[in-house]
C-alpha atoms as a PDB file:
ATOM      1  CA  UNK A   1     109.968 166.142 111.970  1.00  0.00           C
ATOM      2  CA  UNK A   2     111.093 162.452 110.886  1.00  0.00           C
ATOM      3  CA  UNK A   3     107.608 161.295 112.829  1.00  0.00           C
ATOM      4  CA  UNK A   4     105.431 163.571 110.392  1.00  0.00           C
ATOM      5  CA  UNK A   5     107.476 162.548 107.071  1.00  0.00           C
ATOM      6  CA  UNK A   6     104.951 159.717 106.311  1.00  0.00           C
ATOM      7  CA  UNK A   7     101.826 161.745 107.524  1.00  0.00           C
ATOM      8  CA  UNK A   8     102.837 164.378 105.394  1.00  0.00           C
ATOM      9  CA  UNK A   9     103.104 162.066 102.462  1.00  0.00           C
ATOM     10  CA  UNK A  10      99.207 160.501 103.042  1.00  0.00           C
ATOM     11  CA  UNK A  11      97.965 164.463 103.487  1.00  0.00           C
ATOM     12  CA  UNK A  12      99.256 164.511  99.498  1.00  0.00           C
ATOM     13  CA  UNK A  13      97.242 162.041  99.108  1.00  0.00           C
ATOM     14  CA  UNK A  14      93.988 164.220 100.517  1.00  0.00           C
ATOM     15  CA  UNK A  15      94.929 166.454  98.385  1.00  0.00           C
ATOM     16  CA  UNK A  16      95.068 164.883  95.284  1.00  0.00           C
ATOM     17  CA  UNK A  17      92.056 163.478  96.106  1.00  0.00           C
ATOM     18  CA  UNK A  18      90.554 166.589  96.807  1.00  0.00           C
ATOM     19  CA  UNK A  19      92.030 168.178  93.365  1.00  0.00           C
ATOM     20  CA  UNK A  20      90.533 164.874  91.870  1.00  0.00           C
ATOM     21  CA  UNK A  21      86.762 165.922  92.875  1.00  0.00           C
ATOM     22  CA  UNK A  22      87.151 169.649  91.773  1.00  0.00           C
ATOM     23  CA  UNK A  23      88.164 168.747  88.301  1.00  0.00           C
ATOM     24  CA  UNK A  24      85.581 165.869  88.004  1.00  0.00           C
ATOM     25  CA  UNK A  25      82.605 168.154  88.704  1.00  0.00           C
ATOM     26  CA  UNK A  26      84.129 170.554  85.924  1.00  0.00           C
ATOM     27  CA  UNK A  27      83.709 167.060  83.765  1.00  0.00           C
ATOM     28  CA  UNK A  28      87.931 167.061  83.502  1.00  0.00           C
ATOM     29  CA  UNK A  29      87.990 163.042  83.928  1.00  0.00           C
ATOM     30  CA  UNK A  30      91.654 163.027  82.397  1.00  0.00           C
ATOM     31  CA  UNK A  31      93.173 165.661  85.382  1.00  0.00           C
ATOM     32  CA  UNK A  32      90.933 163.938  87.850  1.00  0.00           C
ATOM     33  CA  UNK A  33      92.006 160.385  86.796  1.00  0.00           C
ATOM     34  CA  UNK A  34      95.347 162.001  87.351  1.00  0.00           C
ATOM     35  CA  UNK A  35      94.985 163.078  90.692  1.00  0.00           C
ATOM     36  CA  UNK A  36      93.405 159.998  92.001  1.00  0.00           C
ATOM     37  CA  UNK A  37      96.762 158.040  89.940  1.00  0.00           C
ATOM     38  CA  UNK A  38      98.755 160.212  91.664  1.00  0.00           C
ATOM     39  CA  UNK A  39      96.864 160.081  94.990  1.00  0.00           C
ATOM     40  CA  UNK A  40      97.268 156.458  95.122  1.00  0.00           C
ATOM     41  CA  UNK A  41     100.834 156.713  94.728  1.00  0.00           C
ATOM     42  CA  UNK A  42     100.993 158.523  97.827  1.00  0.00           C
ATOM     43  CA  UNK A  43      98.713 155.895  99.615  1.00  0.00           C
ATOM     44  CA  UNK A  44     101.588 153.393  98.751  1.00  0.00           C
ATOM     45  CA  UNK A  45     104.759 155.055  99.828  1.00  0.00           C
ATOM     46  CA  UNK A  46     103.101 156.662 103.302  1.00  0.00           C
ATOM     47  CA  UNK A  47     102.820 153.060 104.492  1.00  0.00           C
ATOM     48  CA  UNK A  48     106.173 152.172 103.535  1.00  0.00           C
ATOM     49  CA  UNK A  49     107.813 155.175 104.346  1.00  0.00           C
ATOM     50  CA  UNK A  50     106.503 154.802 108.091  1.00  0.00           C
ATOM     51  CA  UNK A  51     107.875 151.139 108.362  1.00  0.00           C
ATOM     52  CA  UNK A  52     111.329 152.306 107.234  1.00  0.00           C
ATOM     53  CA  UNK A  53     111.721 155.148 109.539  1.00  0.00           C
ATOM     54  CA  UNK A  54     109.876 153.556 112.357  1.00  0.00           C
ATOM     55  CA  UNK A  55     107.335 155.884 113.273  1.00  0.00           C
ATOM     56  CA  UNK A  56     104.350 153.935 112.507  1.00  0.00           C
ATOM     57  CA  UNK A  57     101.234 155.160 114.974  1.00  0.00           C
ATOM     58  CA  UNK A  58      97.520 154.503 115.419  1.00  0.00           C
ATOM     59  CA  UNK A  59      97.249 158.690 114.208  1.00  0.00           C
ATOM     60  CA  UNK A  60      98.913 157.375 110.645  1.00  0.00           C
ATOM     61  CA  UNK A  61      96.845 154.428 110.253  1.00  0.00           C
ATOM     62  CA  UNK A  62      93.626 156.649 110.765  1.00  0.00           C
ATOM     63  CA  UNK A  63      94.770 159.293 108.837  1.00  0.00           C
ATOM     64  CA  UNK A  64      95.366 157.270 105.754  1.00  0.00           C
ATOM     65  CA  UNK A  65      91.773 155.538 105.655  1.00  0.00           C
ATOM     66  CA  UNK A  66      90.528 159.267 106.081  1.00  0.00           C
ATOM     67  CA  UNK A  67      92.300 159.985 102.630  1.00  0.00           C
ATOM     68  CA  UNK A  68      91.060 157.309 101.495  1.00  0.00           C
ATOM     69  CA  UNK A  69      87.916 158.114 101.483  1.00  0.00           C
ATOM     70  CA  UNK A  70      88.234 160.889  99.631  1.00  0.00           C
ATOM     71  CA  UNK A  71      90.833 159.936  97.065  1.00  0.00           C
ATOM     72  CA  UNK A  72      89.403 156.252  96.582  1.00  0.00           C
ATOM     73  CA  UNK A  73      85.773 157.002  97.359  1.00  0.00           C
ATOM     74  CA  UNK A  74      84.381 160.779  96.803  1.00  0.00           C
ATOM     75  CA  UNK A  75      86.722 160.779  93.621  1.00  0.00           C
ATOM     76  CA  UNK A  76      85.528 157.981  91.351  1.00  0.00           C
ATOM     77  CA  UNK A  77      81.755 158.407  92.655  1.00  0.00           C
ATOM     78  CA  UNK A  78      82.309 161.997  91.300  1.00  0.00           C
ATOM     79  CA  UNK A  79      83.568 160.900  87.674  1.00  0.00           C
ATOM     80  CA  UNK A  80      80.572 158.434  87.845  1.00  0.00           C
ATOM     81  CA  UNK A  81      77.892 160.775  88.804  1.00  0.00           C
ATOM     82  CA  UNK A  82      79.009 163.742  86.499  1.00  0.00           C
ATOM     83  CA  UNK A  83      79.763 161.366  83.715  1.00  0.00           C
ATOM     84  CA  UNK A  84      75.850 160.158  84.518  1.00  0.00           C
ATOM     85  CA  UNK A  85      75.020 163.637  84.624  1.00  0.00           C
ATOM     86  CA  UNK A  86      76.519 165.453  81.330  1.00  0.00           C
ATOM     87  CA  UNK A  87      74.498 162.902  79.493  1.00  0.00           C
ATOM     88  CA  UNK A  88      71.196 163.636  81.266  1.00  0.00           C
ATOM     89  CA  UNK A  89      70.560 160.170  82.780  1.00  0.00           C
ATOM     90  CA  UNK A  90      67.819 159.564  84.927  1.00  0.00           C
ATOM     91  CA  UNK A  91      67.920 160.901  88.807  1.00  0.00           C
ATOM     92  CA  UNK A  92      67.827 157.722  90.081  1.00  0.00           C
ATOM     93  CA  UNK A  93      70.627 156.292  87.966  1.00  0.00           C
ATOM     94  CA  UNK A  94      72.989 159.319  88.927  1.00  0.00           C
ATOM     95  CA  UNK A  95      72.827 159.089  92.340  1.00  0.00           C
ATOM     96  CA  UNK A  96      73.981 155.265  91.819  1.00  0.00           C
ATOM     97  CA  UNK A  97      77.305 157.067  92.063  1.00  0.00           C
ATOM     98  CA  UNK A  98      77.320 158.550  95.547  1.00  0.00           C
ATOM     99  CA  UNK A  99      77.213 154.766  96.473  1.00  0.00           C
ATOM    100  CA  UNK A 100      81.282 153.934  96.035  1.00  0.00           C
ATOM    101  CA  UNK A 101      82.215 156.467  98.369  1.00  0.00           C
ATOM    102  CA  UNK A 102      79.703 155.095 101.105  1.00  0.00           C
ATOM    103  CA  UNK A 103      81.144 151.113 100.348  1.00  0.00           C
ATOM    104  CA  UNK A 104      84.440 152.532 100.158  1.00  0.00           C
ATOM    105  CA  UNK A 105      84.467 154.062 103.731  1.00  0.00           C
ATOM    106  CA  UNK A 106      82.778 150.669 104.942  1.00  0.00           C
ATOM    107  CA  UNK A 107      85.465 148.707 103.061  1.00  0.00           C
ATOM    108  CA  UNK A 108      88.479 150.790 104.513  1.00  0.00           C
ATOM    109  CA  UNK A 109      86.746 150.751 108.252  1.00  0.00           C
ATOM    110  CA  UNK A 110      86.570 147.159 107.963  1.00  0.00           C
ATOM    111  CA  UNK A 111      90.068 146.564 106.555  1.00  0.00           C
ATOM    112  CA  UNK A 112      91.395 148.865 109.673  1.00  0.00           C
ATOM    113  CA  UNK A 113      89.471 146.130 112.595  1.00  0.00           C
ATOM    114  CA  UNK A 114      90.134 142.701 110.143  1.00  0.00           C
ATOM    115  CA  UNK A 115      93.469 141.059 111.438  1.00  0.00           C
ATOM    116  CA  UNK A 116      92.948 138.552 108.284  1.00  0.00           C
ATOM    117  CA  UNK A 117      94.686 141.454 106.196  1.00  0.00           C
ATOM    118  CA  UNK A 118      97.934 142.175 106.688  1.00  0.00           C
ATOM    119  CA  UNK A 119      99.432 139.841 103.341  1.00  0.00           C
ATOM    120  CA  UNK A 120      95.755 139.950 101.684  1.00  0.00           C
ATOM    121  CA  UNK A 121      92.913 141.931 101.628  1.00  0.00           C
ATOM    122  CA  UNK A 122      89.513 140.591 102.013  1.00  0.00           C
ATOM    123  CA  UNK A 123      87.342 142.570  99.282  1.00  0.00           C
ATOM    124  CA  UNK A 124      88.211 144.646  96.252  1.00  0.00           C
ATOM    125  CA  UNK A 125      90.898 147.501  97.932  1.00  0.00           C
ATOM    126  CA  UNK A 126      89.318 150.811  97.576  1.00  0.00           C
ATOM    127  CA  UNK A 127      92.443 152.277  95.363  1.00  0.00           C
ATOM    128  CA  UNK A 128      91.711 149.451  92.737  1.00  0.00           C
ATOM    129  CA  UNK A 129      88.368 150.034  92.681  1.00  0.00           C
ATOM    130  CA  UNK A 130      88.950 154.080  92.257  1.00  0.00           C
ATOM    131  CA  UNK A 131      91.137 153.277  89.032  1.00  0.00           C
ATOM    132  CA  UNK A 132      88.040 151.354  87.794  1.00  0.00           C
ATOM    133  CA  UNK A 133      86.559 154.672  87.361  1.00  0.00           C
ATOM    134  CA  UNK A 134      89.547 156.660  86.679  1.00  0.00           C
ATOM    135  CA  UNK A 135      89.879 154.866  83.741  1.00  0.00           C
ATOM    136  CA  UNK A 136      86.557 154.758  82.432  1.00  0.00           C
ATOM    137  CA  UNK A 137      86.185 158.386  83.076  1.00  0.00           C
ATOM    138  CA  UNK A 138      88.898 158.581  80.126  1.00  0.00           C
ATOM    139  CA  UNK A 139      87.058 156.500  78.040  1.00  0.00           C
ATOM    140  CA  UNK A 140      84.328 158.498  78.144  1.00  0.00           C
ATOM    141  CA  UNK A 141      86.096 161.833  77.703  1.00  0.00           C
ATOM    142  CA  UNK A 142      88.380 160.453  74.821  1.00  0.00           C
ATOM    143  CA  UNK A 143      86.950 157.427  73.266  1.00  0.00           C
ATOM    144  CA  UNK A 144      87.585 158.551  69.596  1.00  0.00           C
ATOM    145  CA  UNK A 145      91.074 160.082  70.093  1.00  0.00           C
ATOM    146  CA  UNK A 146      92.668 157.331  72.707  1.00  0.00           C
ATOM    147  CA  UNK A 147      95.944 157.077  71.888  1.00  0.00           C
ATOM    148  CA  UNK A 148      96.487 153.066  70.831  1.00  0.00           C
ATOM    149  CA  UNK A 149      98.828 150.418  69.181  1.00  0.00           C
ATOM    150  CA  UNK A 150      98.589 150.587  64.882  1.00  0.00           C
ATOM    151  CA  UNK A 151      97.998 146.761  65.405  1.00  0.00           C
ATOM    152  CA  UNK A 152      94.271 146.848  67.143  1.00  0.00           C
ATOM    153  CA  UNK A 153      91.339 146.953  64.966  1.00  0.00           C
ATOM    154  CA  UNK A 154      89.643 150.461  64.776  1.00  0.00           C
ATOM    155  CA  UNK A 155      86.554 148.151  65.581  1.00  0.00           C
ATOM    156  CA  UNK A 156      87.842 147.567  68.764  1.00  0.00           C
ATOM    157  CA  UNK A 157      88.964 150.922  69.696  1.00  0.00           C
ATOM    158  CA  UNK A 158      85.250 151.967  68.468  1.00  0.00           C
ATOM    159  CA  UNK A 159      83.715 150.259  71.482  1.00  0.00           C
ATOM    160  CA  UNK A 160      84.806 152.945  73.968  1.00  0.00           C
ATOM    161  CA  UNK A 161      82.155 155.108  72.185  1.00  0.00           C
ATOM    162  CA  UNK A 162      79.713 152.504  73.514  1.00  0.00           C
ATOM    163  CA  UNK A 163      79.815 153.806  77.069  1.00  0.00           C
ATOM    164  CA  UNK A 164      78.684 156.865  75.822  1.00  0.00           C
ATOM    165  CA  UNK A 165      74.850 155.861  74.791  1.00  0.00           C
ATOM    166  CA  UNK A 166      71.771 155.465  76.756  1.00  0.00           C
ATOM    167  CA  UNK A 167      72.775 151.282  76.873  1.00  0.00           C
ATOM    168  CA  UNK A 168      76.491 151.794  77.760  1.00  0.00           C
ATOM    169  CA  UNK A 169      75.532 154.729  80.531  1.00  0.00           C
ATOM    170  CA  UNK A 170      73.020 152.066  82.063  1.00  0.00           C
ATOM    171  CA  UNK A 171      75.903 149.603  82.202  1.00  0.00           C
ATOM    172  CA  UNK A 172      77.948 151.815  84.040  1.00  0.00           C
ATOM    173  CA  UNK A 173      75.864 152.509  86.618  1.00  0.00           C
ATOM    174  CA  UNK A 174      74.962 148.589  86.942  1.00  0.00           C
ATOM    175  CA  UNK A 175      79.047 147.659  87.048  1.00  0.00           C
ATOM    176  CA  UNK A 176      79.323 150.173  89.907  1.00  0.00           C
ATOM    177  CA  UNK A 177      76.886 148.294  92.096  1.00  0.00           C
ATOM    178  CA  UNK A 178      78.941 145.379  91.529  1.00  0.00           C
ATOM    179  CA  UNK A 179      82.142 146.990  92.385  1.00  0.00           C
ATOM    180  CA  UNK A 180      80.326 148.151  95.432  1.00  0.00           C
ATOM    181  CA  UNK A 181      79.461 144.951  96.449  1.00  0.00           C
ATOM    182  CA  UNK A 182      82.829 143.635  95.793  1.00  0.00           C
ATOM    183  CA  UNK A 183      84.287 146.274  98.009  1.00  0.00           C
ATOM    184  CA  UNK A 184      82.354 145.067 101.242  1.00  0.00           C
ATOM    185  CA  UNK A 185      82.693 141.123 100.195  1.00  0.00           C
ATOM    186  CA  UNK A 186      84.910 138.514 101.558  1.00  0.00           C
ATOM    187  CA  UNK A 187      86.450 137.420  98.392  1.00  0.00           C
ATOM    188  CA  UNK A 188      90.093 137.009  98.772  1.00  0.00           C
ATOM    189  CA  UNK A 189      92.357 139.114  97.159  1.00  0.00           C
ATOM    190  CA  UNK A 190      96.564 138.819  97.037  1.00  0.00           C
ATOM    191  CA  UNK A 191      98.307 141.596  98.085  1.00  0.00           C
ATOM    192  CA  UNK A 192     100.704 143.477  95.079  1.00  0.00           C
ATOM    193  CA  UNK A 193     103.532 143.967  97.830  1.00  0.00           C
ATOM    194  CA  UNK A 194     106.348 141.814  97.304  1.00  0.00           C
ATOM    195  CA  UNK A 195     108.127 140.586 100.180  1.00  0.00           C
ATOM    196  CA  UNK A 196     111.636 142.238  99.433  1.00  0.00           C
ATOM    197  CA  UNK A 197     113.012 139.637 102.052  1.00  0.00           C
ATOM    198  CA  UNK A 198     112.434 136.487  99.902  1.00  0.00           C
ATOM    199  CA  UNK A 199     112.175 137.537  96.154  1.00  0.00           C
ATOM    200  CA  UNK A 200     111.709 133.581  95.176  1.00  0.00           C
ATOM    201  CA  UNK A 201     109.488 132.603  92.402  1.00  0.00           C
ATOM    202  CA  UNK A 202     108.349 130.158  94.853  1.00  0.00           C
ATOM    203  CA  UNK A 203     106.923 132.861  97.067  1.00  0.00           C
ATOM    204  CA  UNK A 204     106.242 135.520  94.738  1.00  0.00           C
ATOM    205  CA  UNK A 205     104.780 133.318  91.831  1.00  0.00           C
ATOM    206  CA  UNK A 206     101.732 134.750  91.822  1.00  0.00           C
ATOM    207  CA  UNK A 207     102.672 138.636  91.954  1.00  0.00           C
ATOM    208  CA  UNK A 208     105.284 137.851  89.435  1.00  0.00           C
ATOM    209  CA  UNK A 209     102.632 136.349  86.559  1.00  0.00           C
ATOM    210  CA  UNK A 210      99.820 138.595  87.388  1.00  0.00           C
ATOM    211  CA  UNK A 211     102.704 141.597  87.051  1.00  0.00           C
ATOM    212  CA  UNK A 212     104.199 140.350  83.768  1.00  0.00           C
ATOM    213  CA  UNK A 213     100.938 140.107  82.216  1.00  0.00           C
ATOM    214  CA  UNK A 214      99.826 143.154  83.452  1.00  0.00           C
ATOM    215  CA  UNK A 215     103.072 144.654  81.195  1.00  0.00           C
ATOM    216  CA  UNK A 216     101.683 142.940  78.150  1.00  0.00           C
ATOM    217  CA  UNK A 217      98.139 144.628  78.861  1.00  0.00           C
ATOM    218  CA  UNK A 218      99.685 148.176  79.352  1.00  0.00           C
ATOM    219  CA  UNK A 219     101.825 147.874  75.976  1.00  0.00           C
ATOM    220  CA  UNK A 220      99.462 146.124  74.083  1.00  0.00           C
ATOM    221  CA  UNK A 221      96.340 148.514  74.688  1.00  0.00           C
ATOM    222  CA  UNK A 222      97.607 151.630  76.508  1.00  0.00           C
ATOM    223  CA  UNK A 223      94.782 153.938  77.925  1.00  0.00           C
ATOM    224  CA  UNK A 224      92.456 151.007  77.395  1.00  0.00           C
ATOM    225  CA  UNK A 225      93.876 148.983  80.037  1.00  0.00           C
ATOM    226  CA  UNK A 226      93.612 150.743  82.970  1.00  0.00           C
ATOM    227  CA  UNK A 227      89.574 149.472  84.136  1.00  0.00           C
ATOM    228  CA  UNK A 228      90.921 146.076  82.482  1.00  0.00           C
ATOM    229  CA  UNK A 229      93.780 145.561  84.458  1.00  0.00           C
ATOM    230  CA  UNK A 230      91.552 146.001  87.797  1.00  0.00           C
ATOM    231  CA  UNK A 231      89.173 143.379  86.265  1.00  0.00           C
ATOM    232  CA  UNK A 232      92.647 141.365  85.670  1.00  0.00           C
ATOM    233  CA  UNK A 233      93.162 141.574  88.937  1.00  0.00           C
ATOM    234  CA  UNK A 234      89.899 140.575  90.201  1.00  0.00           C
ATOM    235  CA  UNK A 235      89.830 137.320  87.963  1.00  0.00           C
ATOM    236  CA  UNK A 236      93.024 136.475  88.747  1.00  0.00           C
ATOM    237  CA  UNK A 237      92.394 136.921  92.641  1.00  0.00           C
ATOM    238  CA  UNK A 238      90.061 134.178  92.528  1.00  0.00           C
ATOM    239  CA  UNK A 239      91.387 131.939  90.300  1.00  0.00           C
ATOM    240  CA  UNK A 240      94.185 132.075  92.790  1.00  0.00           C
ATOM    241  CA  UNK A 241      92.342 131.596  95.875  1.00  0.00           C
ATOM    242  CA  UNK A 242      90.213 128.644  95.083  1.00  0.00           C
ATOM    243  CA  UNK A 243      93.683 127.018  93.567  1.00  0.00           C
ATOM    244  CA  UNK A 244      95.131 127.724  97.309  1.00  0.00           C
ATOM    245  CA  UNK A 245      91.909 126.478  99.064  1.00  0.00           C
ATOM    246  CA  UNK A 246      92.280 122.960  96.998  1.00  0.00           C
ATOM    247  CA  UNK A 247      95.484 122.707  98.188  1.00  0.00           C
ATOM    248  CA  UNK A 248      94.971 123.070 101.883  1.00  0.00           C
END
C-alpha cells in the first residue's frame, strides 16, 4: 500500500484536473481555477511524498506527466477557449486555445528525457503556465466585484474589465501563443524547491527574494496577482540566469 501512497496522491491530481474542465465548459472559471490550484498542489506533494517513502518508479514519473496534461494543459486551454467562446470571438481565435494543452504535453515529454532539469527547468513549467489562465479566467468572470486592498485606485481595478472587449479578448489569445512558445523554449527557469539540506541565504538567495516579493504581490493586490506572479516569475527567471551566465 505504502508503494501506491504517492500514485494515489498524483491520480487527485487527474481528478482535479478533470473537475477543472467540466466546470470550465459550464463557464465556472472560479471552481475550475480551483481545481487546477488544487490540482497543482497534488502535483507537488506526489513527488515529494515518493522521495520520502522511497518508492519512487518509472510508473510514478509517467503517471504524473499524464496528469499533467490534463490538469496543466486541457484545463487552462478550456478556460481560454470558453472564455473566447461566451464572447463570440472569431473561430479561428478560439481554437488558439486548444494550443496549451498540445505545448504542454510537448513541454512535460521533454522535461521527462532532459537530464538538464533536475534543480531547473528549461521552459515555462506547465503548472505555472496553467495558473496564467486560472487566474485570468477570474478576471474575466469577476472583474467588477474582485475582492481588493481600499488603497488601489478603482482605476486600476477597472482594467480587469479590459479583457472583456473585442481588444482585450484579442490579447488573450495573442499572450497564449507566447506562453506556448515559452513552454517548449530553452529559457532557464529556477526551480521553487528549496533545498531543506542547506537553508543558507547563500544558496537559497534567489528563492528567498523572488518568495518575499511574491508575499508583497499577494497582500498588496489579492485575486489580481495570481497571472502577475507567473509573469514575476518569468522576469525574474531571466534576470537571474543571464546574472549567473556573467558570472561563469
Amino acid at each position: 500500500m505504502k508503494k501506491q501512497i504517492p500514485n494515489l496522491i498524483t491520480l487527485a491530481n487527474l481528478f482535479c484536473g478533470m473537475m477543472a474542465v467540466y466546470h470550465a465548459f459550464y463557464s465556472r472559471f472560479e471552481y475550475a481555477a480551483a481545481f487546477i490550484m488544487l490540482g497543482i498542489f497534488f502535483d507537488f506533494f506526489d513527488g515529494m511524498a515518493a522521495r520520502i517513502l522511497h518508492v519512487s518508479s518509472e510508473l510514478g514519473k509517467e503517471l504524473d506527466s499524464l496528469a499533467d496534461v490534463i490538469t496543466s494543459g486541457v484545463a487552462p486551454g478550456s478556460i481560454l477557449f470558453n472564455i473566447l467562446w461566451n464572447h463570440n470571438t472569431s473561430i479561428m481565435i478560439k481554437y488558439v486555445a486548444f494550443l496549451i494543452p498540445v505545448f504542454a504535453a510537448y513541454r512535460l515529454a521533454k522535461f521527462n528525457l532532459d537530464e538538464r532539469q533536475h534543480t531547473s527547468f528549461r521552459g515555462l513549467p506547465a503548472p505555472a503556465n496553467a495558473l496564467i489562465w486560472a487566474g485570468i479566467g477570474i478576471w474575466c468572470a469577476n472583474s467588477e466585484i474582485l475582492p481588493h486592498p481600499s488603497w488601489i485606485p478603482e482605476e486600476l481595478i477597472g482594467y480587469t474589465e479590459y479583457l472583456n472587449t473585442n481588444v482585450g479578448l484579442l490579447a488573450i489569445a495573442i499572450l497564449s501563443l507566447i506562453t506556448d512558445v515559452l513552454l517548449i523554449s530553452d529559457i532557464k527557469m529556477f526551480s521553487l524547491k528549496i533545498n531543506f539540506k542547506d537553508l543558507t541565504w547563500k544558496s537559497n538567495s534567489t528563492r528567498y527574494i523572488f518568495l518575499a516579493i511574491c508575499a508583497i504581490i499577494v497582500i498588496g493586490l489579492g485575486f489580481l496577482s495570481l497571472p502577475i506572479l507567473i509573469m514575476w516569475y518569468i522576469i525574474w527567471s531571466i534576470c537571474t540566469q543571464k546574472k549567473e551566465t556573467a558570472n561563469e
